[in-house]
PDB file of N, CA and C in Angstrom:
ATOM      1  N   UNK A   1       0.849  -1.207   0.000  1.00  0.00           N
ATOM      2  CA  UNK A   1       0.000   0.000   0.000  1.00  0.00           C
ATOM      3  C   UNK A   1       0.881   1.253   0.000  1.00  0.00           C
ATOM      4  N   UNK A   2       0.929   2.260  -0.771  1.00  0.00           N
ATOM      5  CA  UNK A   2       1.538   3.581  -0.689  1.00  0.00           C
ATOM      6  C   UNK A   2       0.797   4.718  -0.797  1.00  0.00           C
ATOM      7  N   UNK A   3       0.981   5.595  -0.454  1.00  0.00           N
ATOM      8  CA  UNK A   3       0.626   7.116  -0.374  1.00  0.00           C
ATOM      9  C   UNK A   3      -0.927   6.888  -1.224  1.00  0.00           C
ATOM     10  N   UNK A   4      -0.395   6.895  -2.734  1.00  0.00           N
ATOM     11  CA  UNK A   4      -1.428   7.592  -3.744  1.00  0.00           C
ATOM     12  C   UNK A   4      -2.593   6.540  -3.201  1.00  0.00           C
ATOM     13  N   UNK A   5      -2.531   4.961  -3.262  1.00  0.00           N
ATOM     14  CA  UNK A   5      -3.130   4.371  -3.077  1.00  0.00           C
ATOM     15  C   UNK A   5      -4.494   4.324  -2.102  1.00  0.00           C
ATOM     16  N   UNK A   6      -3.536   5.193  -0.961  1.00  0.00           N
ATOM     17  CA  UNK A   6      -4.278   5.126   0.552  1.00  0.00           C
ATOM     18  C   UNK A   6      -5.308   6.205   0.365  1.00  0.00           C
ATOM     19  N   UNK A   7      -5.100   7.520  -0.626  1.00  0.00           N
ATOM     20  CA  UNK A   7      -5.641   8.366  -1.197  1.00  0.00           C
ATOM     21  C   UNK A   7      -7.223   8.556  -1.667  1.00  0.00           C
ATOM     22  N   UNK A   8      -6.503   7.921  -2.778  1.00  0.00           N
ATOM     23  CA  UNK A   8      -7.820   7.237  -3.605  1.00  0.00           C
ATOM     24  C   UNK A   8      -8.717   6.480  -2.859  1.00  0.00           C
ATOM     25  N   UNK A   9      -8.315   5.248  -2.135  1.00  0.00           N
ATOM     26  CA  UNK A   9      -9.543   4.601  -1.241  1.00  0.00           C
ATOM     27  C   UNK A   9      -9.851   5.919  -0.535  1.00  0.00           C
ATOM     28  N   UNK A  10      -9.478   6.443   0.395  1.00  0.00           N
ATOM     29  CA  UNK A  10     -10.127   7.707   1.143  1.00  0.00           C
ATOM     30  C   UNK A  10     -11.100   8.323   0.098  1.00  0.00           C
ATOM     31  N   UNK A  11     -10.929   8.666  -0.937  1.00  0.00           N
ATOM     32  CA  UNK A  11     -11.274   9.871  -1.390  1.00  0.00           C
ATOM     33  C   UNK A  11     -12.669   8.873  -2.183  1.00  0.00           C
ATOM     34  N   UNK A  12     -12.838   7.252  -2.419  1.00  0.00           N
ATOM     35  CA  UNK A  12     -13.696   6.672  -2.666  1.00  0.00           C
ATOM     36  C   UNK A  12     -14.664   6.383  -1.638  1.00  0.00           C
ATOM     37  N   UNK A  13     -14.278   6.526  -0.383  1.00  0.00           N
ATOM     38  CA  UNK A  13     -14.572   6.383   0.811  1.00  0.00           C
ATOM     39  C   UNK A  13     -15.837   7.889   1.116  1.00  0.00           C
ATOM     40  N   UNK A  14     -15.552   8.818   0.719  1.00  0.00           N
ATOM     41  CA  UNK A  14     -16.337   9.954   1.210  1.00  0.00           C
ATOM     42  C   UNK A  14     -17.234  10.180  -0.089  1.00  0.00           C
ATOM     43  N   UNK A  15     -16.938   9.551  -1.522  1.00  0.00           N
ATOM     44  CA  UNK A  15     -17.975   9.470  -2.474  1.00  0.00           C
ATOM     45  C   UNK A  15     -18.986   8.563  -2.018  1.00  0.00           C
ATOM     46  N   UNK A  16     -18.312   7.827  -1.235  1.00  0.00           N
ATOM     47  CA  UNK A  16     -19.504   6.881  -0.744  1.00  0.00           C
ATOM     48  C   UNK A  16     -20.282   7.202   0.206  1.00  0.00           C
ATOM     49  N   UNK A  17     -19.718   7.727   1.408  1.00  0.00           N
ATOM     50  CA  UNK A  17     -20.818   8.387   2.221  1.00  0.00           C
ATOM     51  C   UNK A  17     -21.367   9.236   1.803  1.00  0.00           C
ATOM     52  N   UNK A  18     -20.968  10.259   1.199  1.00  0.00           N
ATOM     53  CA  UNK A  18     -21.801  11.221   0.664  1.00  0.00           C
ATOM     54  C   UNK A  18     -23.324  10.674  -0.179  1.00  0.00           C
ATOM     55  N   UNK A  19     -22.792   9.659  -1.369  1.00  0.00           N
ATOM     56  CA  UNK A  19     -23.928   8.931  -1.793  1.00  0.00           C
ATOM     57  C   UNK A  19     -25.076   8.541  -0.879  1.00  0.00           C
ATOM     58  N   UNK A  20     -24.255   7.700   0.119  1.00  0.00           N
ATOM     59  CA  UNK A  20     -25.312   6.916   0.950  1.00  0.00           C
ATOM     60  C   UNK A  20     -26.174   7.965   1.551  1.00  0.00           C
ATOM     61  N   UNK A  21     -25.734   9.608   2.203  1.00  0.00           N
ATOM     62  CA  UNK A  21     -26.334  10.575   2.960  1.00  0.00           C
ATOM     63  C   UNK A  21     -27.173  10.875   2.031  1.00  0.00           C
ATOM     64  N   UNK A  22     -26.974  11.169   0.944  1.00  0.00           N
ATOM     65  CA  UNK A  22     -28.210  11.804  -0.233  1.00  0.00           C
ATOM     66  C   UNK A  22     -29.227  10.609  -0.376  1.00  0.00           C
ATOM     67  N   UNK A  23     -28.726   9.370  -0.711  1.00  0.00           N
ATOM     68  CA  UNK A  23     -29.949   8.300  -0.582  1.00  0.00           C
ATOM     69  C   UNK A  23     -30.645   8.607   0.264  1.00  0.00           C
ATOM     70  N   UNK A  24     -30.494   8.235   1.868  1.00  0.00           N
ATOM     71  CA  UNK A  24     -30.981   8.142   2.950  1.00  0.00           C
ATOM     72  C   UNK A  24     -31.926   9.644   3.135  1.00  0.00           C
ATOM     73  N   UNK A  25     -31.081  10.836   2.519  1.00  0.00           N
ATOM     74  CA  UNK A  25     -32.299  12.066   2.838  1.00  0.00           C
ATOM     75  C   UNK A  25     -33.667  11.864   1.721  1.00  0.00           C
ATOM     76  N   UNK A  26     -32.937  11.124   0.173  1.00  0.00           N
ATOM     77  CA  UNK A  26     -34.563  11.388  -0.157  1.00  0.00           C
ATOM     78  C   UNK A  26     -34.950  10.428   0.350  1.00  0.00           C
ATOM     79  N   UNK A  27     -34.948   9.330   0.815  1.00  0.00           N
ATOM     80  CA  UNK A  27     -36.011   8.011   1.312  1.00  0.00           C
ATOM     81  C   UNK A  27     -36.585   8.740   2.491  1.00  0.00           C
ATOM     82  N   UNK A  28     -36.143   9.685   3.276  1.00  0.00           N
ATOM     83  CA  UNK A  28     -36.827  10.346   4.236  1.00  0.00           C
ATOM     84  C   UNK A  28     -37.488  11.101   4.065  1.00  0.00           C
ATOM     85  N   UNK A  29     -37.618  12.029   2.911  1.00  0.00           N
ATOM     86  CA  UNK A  29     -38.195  13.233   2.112  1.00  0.00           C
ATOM     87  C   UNK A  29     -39.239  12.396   1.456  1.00  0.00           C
ATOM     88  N   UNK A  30     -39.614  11.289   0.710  1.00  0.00           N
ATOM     89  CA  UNK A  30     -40.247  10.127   0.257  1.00  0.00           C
ATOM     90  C   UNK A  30     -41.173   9.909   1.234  1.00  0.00           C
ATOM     91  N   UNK A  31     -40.679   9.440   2.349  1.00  0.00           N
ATOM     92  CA  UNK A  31     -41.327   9.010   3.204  1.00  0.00           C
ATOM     93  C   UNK A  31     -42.053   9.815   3.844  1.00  0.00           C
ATOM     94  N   UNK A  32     -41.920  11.088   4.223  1.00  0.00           N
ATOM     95  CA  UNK A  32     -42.644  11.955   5.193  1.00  0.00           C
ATOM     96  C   UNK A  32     -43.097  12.514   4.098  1.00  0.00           C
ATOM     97  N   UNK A  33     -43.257  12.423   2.803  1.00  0.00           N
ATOM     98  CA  UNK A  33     -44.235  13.228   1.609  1.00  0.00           C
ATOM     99  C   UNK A  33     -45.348  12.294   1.762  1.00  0.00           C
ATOM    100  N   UNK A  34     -45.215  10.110   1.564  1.00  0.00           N
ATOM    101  CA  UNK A  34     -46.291   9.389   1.362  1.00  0.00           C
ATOM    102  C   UNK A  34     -46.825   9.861   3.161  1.00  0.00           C
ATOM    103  N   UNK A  35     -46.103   9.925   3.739  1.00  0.00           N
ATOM    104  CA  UNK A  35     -47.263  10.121   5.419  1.00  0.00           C
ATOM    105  C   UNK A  35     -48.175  11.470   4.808  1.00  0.00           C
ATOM    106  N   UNK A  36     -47.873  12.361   5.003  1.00  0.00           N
ATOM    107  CA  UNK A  36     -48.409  13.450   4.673  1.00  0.00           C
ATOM    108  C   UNK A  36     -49.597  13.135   3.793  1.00  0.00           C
ATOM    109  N   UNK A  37     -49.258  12.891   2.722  1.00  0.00           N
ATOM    110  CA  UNK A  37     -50.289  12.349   1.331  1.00  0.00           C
ATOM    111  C   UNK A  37     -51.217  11.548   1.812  1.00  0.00           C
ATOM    112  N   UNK A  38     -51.097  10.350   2.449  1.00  0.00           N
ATOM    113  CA  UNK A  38     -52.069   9.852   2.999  1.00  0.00           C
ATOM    114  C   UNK A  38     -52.662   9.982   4.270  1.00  0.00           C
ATOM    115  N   UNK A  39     -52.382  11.353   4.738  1.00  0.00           N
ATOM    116  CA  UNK A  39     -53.402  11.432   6.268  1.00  0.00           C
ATOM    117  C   UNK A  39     -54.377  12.551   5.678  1.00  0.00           C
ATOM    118  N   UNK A  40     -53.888  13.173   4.014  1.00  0.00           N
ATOM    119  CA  UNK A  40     -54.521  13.982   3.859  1.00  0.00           C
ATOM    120  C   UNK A  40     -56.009  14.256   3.836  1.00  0.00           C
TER     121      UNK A  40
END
């Protein structure tokens, strides 16, 4: 393992959380739209 290497995983590492945080907000934005919609 060297420098650039350790890099790149990091820097694949925070594309990934970032992804997963944007998933997770619309499934929550999704979700509290169908509650809403159906108590209407």
């Amino acid at each position: 393992m060297d420098e650039e290497e350790l890099k790149q995983i990091e820097e694949d590492c925070q594309q990934f959380k970032n992804v997963i945080k944007t998933v997770f907000y619309l499934a929550v934005m999704l979700f509290a739209a169908y509650l809403v919609w159906c108590n209407w």
